[in-house]
N, C-alpha and C. Protein backbone atom coordinates (compact mmCIF):
# COMPACT_ATOMS: atom_id res chain seq x y z
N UNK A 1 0.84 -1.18 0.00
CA UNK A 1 0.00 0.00 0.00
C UNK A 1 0.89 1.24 0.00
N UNK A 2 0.81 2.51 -0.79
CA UNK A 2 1.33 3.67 -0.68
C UNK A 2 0.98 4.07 0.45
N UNK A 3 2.17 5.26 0.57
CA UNK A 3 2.16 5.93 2.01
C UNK A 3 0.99 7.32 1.70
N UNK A 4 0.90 7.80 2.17
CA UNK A 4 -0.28 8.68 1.94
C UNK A 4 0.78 10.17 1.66
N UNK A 5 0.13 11.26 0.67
CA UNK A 5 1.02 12.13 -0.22
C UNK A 5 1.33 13.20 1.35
N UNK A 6 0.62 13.03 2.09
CA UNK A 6 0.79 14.35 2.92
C UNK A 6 1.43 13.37 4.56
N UNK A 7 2.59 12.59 3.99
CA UNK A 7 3.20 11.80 5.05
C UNK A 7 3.88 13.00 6.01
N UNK A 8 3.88 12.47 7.50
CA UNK A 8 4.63 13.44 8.22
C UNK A 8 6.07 13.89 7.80
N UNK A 9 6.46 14.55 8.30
CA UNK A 9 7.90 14.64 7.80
C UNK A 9 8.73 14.77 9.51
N UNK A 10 9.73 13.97 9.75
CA UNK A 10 10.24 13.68 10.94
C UNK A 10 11.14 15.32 11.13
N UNK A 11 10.96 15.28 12.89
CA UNK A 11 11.80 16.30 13.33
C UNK A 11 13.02 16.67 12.99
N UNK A 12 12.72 17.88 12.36
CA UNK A 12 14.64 18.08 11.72
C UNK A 12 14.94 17.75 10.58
N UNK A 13 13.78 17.20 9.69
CA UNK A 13 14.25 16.08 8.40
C UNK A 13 14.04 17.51 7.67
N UNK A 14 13.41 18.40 7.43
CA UNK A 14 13.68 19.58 6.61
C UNK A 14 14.90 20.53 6.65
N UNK A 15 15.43 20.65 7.69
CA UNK A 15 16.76 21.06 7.84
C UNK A 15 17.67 20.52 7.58
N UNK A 16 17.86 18.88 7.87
CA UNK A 16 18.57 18.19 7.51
C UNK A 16 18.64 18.55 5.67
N UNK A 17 17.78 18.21 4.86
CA UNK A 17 17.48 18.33 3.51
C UNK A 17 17.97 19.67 3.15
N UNK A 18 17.73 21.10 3.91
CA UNK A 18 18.54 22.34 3.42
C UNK A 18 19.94 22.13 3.82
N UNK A 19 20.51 21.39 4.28
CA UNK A 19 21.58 21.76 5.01
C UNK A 19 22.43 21.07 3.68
N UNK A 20 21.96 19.70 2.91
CA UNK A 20 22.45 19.06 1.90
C UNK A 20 22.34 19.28 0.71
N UNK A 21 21.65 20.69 0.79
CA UNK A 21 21.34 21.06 -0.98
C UNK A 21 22.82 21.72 -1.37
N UNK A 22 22.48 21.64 -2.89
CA UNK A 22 23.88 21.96 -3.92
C UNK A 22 23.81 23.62 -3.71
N UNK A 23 24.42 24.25 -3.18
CA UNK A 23 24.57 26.01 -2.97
C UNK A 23 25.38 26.44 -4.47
N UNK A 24 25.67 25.55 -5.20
CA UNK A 24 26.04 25.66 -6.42
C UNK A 24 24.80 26.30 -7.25
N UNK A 25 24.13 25.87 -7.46
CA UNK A 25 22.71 26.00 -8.08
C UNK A 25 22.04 27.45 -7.55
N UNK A 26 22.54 27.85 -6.81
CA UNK A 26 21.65 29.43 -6.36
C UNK A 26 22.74 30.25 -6.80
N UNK A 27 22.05 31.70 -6.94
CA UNK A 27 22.03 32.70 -7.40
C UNK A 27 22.52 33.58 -6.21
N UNK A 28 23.48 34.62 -6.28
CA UNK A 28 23.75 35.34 -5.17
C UNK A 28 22.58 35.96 -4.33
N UNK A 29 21.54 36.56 -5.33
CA UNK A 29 20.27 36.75 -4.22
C UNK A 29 19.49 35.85 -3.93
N UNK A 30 19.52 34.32 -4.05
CA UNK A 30 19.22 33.50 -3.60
C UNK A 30 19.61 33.11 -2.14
N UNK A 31 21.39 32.98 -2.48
CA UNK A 31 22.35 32.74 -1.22
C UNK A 31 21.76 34.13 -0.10
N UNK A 32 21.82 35.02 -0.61
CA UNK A 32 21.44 35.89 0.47
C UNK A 32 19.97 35.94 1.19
N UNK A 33 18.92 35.46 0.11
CA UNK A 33 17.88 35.57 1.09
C UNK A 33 17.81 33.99 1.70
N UNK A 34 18.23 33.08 1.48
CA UNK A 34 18.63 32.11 2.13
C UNK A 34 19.36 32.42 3.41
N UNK A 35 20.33 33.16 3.73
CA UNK A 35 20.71 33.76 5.03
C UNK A 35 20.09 34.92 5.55
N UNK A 36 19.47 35.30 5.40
CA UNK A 36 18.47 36.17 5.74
C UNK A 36 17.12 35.05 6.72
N UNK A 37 16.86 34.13 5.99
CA UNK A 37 16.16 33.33 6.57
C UNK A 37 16.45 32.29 7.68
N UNK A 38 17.87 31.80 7.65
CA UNK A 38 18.79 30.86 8.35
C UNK A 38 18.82 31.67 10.14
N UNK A 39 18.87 33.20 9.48
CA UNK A 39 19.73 33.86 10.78
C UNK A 39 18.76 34.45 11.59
N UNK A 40 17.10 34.42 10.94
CA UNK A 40 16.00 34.51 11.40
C UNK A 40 15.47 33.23 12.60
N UNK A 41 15.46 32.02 11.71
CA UNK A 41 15.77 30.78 12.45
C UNK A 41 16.46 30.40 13.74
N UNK A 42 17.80 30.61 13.58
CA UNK A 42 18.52 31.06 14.94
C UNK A 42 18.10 31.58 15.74
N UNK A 43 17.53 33.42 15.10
CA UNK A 43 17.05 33.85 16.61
C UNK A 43 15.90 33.33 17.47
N UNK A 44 15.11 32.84 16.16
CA UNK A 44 13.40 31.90 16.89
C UNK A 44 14.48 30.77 17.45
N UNK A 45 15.34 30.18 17.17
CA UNK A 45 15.74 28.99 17.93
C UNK A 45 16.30 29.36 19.51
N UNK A 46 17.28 30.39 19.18
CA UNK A 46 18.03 31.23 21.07
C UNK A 46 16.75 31.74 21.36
N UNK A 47 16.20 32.13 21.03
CA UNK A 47 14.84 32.83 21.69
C UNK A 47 13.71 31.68 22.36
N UNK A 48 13.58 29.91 21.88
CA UNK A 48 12.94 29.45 22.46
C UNK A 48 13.83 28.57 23.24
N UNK A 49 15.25 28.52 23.21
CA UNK A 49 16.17 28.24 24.39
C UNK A 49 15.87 28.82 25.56
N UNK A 50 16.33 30.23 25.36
CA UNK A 50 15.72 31.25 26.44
C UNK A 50 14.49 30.84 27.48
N UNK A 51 13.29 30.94 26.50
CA UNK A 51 12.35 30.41 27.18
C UNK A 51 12.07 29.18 28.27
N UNK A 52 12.67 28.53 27.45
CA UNK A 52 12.98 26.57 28.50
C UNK A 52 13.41 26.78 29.36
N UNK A 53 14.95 27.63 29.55
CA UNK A 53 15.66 27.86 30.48
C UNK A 53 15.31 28.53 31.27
N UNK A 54 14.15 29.40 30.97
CA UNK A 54 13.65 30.37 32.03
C UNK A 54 12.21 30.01 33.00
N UNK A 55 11.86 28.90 32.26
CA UNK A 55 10.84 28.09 32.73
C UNK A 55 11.06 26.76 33.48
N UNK A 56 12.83 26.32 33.34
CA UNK A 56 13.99 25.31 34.08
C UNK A 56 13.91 26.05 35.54
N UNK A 57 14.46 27.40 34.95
CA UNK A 57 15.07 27.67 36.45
C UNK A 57 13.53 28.08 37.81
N UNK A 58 12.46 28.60 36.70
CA UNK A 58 11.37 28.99 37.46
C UNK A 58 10.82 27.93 38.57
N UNK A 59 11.24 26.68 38.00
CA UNK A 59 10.57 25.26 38.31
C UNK A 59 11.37 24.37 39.28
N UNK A 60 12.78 24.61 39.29
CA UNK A 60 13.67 24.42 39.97
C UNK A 60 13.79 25.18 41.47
N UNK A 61 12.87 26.46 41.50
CA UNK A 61 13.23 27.32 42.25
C UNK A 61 11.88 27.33 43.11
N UNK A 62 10.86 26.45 42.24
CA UNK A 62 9.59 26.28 43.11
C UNK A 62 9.37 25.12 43.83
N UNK A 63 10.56 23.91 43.16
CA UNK A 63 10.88 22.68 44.08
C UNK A 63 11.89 22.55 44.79
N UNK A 64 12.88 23.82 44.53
CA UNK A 64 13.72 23.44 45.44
C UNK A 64 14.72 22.75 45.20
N UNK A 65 15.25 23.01 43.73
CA UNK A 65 16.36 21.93 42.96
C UNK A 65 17.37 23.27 42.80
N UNK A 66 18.64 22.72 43.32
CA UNK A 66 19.85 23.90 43.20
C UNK A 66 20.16 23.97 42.04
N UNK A 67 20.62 24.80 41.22
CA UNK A 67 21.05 25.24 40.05
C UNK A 67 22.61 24.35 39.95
N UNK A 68 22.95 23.59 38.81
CA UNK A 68 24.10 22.49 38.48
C UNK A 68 25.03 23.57 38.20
């Protein structure tokens, strides 16, 4: 039986896939709005680090777990 067209796609498997494309094939304003988008990513990524960590220590500090 086929897999169905709108199969999940596993955590990370889209990044993984940009990370392996040919950068040969783009165009300098390609490459650039490609980093434009990468460095957007990052900050949503440190920005929901932030968050965890700030919701680690909130939780740690309401049970009573010392900071490592």
């Amino acid at each position: 039986m086929d897999e169905p067209a709108d199969a999940r796609v596993g955590r990370g498997q889209r990044l993984q896939e940009a990370v392996r494309e040919d950068l040969e094939l783009f165009s300098v304003e390609e490459l650039e709005a490609r980093i434009i988008v990468l460095e957007a990513e990052i900050a949503r990524s440190r920005a929901e680090i932030g968050r965890k960590q700030a919701g680690r220590a909130a939780a740690d500090a309401l049970f009573g777990r010392k900071p490592e």
